[in-house]
Protein backbone atom coordinates (compact mmCIF):
# COMPACT_ATOMS: atom_id res chain seq x y z
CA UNK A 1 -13.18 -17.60 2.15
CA UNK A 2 -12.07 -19.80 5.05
CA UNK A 3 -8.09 -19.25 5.22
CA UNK A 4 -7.73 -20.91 8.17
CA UNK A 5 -7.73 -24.94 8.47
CA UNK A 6 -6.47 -27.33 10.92
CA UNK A 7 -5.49 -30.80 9.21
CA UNK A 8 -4.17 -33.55 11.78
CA UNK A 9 -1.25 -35.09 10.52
CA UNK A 10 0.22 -31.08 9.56
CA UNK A 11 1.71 -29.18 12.76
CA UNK A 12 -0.22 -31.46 15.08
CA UNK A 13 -3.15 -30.31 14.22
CA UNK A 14 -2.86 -26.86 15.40
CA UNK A 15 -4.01 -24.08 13.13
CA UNK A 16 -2.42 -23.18 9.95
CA UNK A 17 -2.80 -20.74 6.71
CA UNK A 18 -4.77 -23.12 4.37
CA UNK A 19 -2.27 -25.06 1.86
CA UNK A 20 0.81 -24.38 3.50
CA UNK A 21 2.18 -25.49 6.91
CA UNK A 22 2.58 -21.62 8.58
CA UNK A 23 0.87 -22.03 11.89
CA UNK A 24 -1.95 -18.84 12.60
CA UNK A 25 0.77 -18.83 15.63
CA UNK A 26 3.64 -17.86 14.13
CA UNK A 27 1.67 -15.34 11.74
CA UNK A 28 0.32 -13.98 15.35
CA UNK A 29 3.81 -13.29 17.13
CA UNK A 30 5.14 -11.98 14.10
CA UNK A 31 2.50 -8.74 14.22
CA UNK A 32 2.81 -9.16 17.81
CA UNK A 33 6.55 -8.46 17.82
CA UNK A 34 6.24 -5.20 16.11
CA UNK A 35 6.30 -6.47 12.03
CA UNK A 36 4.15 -5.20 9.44
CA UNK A 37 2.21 -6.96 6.85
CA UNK A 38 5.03 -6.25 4.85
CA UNK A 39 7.39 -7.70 6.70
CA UNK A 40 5.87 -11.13 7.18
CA UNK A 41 4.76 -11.15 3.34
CA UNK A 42 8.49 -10.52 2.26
CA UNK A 43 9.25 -13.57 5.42
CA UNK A 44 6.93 -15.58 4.04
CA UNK A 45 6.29 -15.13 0.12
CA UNK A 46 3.68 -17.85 -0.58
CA UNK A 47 0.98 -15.62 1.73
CA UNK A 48 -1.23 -12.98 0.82
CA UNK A 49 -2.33 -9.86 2.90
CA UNK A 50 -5.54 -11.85 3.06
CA UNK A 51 -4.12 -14.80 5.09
CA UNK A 52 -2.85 -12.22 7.59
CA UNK A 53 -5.76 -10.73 8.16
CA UNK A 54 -7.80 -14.00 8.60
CA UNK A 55 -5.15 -14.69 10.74
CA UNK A 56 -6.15 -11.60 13.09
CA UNK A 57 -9.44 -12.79 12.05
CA UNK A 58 -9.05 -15.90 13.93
CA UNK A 59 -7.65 -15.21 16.57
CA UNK A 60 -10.90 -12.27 17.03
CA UNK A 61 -13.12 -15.21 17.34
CA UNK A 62 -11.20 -17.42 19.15
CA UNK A 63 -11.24 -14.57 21.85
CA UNK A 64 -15.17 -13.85 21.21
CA UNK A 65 -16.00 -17.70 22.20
CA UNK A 66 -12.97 -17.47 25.07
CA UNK A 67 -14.86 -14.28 26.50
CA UNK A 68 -18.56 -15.76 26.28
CA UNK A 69 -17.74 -18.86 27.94
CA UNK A 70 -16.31 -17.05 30.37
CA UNK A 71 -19.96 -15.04 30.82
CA UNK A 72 -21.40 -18.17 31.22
CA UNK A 73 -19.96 -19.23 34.00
């Protein structure tokens, strides 16, 4: 159920919402400027309340591995 993908030659490589070229980035500032799932879904039709959330999802574990390297320094 992996959403998420990185492909090089699509938005430099940088995280996006598998099959289309919306960056886990812009998904992020959109809940982080106040929108609801709602909102981004009627902003962006071709994603699904699932792609949000492994957006959020992402971002979870990108924070997990920031945090334990940190430990382990």
């Amino acid at each position: 159920m992996n959403r998420i993908e990185t492909q090089p030659d699509i938005c430099n490589g940088k995280p996006i919402v598998q099959g289309t070229r919306i960056a886990v980035r812009t998904i992020l500032s959109h809940l982080s400027a106040g929108d609801t799932f709602d909102d981004i879904l009627d902003a962006f039709p071709r994603l699904q309340k699932e792609d949000i959330a492994a957006c959020l999802e992402y971002a979870t574990r990108l924070g997990d591995i920031h945090s334990q390297l940190e430990c382990a320094s």
